[in-house]
Protein backbone atom coordinates (compact mmCIF):
# COMPACT_ATOMS: atom_id res chain seq x y z
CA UNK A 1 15.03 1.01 -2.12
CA UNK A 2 15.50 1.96 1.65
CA UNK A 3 16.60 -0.54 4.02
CA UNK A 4 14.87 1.15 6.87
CA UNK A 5 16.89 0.43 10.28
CA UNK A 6 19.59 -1.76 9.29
CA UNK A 7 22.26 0.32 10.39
CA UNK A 8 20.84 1.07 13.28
CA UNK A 9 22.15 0.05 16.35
CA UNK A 10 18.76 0.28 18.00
CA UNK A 11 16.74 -1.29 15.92
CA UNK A 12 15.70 -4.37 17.61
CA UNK A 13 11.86 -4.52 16.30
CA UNK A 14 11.26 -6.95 13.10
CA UNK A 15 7.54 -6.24 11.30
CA UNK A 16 6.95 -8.42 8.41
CA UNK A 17 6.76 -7.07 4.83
CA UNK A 18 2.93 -8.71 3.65
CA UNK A 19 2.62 -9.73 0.07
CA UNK A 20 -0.69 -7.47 -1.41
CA UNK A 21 -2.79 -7.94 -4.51
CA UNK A 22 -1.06 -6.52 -7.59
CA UNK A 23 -3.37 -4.62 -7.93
CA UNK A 24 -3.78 -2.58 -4.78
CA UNK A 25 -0.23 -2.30 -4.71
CA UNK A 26 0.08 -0.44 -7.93
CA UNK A 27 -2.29 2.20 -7.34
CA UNK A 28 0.24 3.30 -4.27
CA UNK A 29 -2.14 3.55 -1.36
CA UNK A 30 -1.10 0.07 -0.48
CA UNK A 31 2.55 0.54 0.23
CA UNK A 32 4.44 -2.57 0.63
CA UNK A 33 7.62 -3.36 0.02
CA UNK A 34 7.44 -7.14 -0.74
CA UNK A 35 7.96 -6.59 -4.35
CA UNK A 36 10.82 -4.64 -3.98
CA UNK A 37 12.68 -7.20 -1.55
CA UNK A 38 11.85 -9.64 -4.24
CA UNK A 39 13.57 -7.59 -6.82
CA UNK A 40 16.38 -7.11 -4.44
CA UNK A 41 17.16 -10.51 -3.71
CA UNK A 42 16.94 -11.43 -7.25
CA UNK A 43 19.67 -8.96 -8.04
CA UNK A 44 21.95 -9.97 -5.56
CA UNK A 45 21.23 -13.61 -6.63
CA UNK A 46 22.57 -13.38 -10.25
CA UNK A 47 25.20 -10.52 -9.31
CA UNK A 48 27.01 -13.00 -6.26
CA UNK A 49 25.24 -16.11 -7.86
CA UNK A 50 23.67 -16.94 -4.07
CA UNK A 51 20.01 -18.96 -3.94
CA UNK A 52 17.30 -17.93 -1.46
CA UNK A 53 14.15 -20.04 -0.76
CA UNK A 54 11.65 -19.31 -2.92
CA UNK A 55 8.85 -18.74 0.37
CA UNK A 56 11.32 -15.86 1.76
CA UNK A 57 10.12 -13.61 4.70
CA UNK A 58 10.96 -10.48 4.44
CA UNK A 59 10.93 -7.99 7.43
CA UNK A 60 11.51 -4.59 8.07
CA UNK A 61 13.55 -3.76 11.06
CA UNK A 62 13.04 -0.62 12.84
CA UNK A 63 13.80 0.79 16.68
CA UNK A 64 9.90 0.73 17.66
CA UNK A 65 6.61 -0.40 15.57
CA UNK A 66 5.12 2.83 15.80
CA UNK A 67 6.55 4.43 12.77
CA UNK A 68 5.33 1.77 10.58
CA UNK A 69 1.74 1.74 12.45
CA UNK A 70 1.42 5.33 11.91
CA UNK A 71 2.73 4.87 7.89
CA UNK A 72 -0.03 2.35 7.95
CA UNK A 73 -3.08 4.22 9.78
CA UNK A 74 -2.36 7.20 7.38
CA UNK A 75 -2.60 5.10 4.03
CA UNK A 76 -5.19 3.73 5.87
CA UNK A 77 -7.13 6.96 5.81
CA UNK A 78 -5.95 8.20 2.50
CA UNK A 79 -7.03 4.83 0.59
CA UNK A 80 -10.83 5.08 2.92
CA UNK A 81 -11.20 9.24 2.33
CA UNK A 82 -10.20 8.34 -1.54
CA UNK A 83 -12.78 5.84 -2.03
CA UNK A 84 -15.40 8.39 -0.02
CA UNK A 85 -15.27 10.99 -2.58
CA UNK A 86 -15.63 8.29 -5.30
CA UNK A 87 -18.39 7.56 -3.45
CA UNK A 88 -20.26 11.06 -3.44
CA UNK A 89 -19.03 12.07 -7.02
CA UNK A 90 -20.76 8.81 -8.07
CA UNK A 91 -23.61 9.49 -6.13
CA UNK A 92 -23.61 13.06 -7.51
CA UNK A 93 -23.35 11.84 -11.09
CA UNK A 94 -25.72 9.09 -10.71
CA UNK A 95 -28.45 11.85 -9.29
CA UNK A 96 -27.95 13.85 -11.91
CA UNK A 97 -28.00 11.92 -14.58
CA UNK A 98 -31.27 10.20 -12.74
CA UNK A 99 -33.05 13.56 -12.55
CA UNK A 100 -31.93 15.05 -16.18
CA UNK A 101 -34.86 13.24 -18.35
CA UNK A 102 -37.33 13.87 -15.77
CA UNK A 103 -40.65 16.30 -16.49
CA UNK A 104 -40.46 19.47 -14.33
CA UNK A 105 -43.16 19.30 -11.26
CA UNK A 106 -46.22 21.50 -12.47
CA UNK A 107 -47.54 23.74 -9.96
């Protein structure tokens, strides 16, 4: 797990970590970290037996927003030009599949 800008001195800009559906966050293109702070602060609950509130917010520092915008415009792209060639191959298939019974024209 990275802890992004912690150690940096600079870093003086706090963007929340958003909880997704399971299920866009396991195919990847959805990359948050809120599970992973989750698992984190349950480790370091039972290994120096603290309690955290169960409604945590969990941010990830960093010395300027645009980093994480950009990280966020590209899976942006990648999850939109993903689901665009789904799109055609299914059109594709569908339009094959559509046409492969038919009769041939006659001339």
């Amino acid at each position: 797990m990275e802890c992004d800008g912690v150690a940096d001195p600079s870093a003086r800009t706090g963007v929340r970590v958003p909880e997704v559906e399971p299920l866009l966050f396991s195919v990847g293109f959805v990359g948050t970290q809120f599970y992973e702070y989750k698992r984190a602060v349950k480790m370091a609950e039972w290994e120096y037996g603290l309690h955290s509130a169960p409604d945590a917010l969990f941010v990830r520092w960093t010395a300027g927003a645009d980093p994480l915008v950009n990280e966020l415009w590209m899976k942006g792209l990648l999850l939109w030009g993903g689901g665009l060639v789904v799109f055609i191959v299914l059109c594709v298939f569908l339009l094959v599949i559509g046409t492969a019974g038919a009769p041939a024209p006659s001339k």
